[in-house]
PDB file of N, CA and C in Angstrom:
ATOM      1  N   UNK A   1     171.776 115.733 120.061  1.00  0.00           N
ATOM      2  CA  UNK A   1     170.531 116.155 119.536  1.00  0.00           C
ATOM      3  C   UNK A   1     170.758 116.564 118.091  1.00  0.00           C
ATOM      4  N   UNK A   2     169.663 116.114 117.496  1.00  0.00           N
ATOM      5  CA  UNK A   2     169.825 116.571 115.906  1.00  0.00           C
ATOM      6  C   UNK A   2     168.849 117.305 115.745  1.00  0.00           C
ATOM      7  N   UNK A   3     169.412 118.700 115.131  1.00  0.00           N
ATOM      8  CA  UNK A   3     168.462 119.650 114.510  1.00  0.00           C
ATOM      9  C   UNK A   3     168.187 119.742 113.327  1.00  0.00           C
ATOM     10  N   UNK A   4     166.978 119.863 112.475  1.00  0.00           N
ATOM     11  CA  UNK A   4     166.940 120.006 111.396  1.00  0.00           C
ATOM     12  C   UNK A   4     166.132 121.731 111.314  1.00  0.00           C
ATOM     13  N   UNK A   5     167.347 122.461 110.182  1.00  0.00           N
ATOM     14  CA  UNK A   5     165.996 123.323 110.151  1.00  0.00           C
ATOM     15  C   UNK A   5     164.737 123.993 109.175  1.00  0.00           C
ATOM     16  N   UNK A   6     164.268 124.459 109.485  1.00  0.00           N
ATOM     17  CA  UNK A   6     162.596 124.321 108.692  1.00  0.00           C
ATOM     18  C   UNK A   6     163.029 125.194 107.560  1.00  0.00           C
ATOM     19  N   UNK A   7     162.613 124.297 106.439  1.00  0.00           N
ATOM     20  CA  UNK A   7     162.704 124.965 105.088  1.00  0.00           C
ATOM     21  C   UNK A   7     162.131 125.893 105.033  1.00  0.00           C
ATOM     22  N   UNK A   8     161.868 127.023 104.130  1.00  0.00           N
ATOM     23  CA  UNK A   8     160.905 128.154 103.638  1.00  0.00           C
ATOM     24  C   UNK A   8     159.463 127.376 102.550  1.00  0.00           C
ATOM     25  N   UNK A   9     158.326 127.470 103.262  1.00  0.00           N
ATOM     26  CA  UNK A   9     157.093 126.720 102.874  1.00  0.00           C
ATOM     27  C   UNK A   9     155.928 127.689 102.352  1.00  0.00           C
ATOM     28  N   UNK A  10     155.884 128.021 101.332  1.00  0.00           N
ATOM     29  CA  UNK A  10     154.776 128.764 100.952  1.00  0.00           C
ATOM     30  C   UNK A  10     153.448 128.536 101.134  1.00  0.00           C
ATOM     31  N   UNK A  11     152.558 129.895 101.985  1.00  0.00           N
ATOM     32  CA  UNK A  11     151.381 129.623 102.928  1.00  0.00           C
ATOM     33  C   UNK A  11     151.623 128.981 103.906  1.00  0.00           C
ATOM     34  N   UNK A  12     152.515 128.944 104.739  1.00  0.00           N
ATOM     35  CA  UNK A  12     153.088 128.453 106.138  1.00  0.00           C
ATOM     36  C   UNK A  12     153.336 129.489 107.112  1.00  0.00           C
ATOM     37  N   UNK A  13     152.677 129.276 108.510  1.00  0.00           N
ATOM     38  CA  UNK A  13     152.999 130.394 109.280  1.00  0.00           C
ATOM     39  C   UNK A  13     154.179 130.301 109.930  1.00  0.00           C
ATOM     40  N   UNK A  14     154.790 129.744 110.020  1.00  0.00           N
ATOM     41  CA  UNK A  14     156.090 129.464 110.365  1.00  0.00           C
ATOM     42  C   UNK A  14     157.785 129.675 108.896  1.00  0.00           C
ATOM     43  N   UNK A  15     158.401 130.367 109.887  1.00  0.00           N
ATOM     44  CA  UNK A  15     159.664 130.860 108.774  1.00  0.00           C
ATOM     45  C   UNK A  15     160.782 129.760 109.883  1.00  0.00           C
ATOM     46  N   UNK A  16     162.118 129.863 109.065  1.00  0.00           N
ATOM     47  CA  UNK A  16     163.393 129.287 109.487  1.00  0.00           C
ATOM     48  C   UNK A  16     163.816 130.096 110.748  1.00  0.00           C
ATOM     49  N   UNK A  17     164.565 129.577 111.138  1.00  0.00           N
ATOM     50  CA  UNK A  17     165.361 130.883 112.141  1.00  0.00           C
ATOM     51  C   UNK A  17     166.529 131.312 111.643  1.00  0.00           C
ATOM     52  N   UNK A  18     166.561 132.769 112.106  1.00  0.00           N
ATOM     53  CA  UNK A  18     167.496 133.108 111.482  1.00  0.00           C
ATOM     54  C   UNK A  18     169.239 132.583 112.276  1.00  0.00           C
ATOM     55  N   UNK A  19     170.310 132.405 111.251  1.00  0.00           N
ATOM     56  CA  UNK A  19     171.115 132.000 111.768  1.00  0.00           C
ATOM     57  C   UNK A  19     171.601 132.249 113.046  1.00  0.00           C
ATOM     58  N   UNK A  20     172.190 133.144 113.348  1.00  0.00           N
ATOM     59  CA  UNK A  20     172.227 133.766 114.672  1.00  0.00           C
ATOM     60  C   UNK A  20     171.856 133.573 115.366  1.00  0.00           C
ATOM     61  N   UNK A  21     170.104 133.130 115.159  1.00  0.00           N
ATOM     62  CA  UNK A  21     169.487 132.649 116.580  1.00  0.00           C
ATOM     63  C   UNK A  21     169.706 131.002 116.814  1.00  0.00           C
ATOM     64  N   UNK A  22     169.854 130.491 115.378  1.00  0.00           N
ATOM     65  CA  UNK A  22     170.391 129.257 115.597  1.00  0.00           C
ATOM     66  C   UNK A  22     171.697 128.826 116.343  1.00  0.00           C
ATOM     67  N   UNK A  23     172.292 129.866 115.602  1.00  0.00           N
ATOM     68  CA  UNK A  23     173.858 129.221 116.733  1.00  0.00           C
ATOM     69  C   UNK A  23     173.796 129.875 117.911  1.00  0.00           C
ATOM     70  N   UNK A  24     173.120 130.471 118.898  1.00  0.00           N
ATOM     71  CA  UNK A  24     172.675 130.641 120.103  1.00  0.00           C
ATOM     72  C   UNK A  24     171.983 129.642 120.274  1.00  0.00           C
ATOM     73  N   UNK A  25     170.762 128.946 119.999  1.00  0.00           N
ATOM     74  CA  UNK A  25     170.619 127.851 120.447  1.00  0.00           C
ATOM     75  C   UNK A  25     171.563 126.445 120.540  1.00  0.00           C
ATOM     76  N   UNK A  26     172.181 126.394 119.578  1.00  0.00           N
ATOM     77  CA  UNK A  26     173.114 125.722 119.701  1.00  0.00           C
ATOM     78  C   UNK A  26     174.064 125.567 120.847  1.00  0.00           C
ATOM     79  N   UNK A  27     174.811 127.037 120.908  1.00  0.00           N
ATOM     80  CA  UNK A  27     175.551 127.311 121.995  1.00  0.00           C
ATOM     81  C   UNK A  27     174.732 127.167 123.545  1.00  0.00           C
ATOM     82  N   UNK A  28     173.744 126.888 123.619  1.00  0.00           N
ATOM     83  CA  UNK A  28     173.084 126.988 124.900  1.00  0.00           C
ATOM     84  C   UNK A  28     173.202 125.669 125.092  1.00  0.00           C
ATOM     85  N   UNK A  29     172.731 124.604 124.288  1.00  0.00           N
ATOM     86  CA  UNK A  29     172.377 123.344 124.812  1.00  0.00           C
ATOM     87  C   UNK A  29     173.884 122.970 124.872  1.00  0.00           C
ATOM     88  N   UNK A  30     174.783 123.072 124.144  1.00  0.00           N
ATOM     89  CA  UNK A  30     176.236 122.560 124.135  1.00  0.00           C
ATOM     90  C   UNK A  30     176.527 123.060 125.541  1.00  0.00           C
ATOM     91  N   UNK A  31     176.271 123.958 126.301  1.00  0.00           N
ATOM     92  CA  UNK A  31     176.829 124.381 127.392  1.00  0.00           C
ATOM     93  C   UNK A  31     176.118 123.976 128.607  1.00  0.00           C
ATOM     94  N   UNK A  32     174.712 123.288 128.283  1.00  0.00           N
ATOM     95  CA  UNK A  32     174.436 122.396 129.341  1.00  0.00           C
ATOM     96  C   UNK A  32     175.342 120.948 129.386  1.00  0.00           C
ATOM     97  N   UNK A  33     175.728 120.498 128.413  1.00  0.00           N
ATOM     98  CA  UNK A  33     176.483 119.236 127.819  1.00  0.00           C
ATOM     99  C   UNK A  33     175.975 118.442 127.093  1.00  0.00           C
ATOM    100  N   UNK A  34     174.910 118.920 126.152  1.00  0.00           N
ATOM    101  CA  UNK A  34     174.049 118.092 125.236  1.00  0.00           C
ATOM    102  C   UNK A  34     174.744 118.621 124.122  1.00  0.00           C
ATOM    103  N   UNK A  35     175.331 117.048 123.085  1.00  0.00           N
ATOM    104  CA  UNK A  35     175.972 117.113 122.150  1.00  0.00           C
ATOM    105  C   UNK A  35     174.877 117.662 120.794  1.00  0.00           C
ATOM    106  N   UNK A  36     175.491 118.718 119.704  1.00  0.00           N
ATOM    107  CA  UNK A  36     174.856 119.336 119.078  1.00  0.00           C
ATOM    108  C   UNK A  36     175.373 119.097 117.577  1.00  0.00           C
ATOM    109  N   UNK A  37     174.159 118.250 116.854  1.00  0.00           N
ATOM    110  CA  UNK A  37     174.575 118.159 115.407  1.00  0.00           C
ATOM    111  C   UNK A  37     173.545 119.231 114.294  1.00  0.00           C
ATOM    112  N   UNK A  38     173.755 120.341 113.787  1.00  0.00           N
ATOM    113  CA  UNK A  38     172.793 120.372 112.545  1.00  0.00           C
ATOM    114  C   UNK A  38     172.791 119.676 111.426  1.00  0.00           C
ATOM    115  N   UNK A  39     171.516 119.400 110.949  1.00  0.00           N
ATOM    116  CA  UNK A  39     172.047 118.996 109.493  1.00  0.00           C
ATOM    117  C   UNK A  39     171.445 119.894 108.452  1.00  0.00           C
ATOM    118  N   UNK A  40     172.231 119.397 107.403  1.00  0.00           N
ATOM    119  CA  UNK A  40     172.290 120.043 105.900  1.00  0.00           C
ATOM    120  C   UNK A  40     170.509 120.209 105.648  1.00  0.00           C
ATOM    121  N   UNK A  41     170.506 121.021 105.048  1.00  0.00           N
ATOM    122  CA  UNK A  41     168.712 120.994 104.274  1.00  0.00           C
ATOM    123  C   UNK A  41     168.511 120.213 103.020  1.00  0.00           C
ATOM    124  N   UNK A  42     168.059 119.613 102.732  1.00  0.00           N
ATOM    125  CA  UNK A  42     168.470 119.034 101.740  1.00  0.00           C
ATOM    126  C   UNK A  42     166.743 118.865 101.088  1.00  0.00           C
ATOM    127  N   UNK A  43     166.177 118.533  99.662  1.00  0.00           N
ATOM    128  CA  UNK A  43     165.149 118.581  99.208  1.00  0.00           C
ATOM    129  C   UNK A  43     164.297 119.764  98.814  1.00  0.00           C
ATOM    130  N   UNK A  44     164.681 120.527  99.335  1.00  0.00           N
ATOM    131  CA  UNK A  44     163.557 121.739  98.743  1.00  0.00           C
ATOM    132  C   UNK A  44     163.398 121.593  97.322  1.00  0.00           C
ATOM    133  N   UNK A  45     164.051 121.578  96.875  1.00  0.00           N
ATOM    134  CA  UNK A  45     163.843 121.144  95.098  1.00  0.00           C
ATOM    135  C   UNK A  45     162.458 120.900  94.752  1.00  0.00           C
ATOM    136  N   UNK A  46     162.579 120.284  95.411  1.00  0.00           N
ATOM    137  CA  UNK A  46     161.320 118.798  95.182  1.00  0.00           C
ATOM    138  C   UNK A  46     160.576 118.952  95.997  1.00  0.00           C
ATOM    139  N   UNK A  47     160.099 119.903  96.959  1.00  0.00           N
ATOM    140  CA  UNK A  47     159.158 120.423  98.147  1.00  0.00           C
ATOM    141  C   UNK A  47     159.364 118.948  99.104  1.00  0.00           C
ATOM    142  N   UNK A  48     160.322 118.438  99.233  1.00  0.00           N
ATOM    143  CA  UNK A  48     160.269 117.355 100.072  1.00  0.00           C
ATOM    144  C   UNK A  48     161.286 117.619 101.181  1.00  0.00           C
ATOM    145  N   UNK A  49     161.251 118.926 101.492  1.00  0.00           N
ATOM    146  CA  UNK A  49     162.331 119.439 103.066  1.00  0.00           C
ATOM    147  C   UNK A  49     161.469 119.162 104.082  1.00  0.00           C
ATOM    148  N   UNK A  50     162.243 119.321 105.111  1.00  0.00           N
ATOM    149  CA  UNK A  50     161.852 119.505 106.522  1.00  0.00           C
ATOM    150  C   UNK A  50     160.623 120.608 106.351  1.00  0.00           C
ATOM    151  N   UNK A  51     159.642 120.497 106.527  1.00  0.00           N
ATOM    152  CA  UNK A  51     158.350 121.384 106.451  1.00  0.00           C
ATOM    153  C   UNK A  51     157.227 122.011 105.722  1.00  0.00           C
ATOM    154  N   UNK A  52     157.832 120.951 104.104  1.00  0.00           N
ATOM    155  CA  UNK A  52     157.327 120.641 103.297  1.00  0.00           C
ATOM    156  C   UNK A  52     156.264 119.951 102.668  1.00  0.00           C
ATOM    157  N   UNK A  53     156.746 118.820 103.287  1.00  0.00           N
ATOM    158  CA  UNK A  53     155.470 117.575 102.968  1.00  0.00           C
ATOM    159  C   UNK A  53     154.363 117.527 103.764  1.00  0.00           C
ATOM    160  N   UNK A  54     154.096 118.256 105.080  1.00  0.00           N
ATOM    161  CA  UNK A  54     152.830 118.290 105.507  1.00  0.00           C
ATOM    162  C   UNK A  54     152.139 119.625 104.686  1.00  0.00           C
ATOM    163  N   UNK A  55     152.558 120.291 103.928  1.00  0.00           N
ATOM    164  CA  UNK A  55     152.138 121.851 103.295  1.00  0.00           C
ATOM    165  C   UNK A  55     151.623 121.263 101.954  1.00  0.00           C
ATOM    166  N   UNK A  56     152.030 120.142 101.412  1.00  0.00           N
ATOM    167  CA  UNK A  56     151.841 120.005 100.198  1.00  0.00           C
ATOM    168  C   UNK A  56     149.925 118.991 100.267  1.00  0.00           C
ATOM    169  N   UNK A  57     150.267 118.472 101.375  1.00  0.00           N
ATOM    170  CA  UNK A  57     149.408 117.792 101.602  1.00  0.00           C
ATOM    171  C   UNK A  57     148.162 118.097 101.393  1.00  0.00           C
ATOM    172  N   UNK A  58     146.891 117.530 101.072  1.00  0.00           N
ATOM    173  CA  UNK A  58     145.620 118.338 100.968  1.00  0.00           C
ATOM    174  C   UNK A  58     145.103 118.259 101.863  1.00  0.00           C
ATOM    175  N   UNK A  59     144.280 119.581 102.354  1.00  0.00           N
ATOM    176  CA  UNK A  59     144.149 119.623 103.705  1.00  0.00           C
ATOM    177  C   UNK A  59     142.219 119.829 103.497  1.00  0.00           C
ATOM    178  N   UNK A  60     141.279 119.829 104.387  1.00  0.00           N
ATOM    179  CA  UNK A  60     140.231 119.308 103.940  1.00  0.00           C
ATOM    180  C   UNK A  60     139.259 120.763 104.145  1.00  0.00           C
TER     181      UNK A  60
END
């Protein structure tokens, strides 16, 4: 399973998790036997992260 996790999105009700709770999730599914990848965040720069591009969007 690949996780990505949610950038910080201004006017978004949703925040990241905090680490800790991430590597508990992690550790849970690894211990059912579901292989566990995170990946890197990459784009915020450019508001083009994971949770970004639907925020930027115009909404009606």
């Amino acid at each position: 399973m690949n996780l990505i996790p949610l950038n910080p999105t201004p006017g978004s009700p949703w925040t990241a998790s905090r680490p800790e709770d991430e590597r508990e999730f992690v550790r849970r599914l690894e211990a059912g036997g579901i292989t566990v990848t995170v990946r890197d965040t990459r784009g915020q720069e450019i508001d083009g992260a994971c949770g970004q591009l639907a925020a930027a969007y115009p909404q009606d």
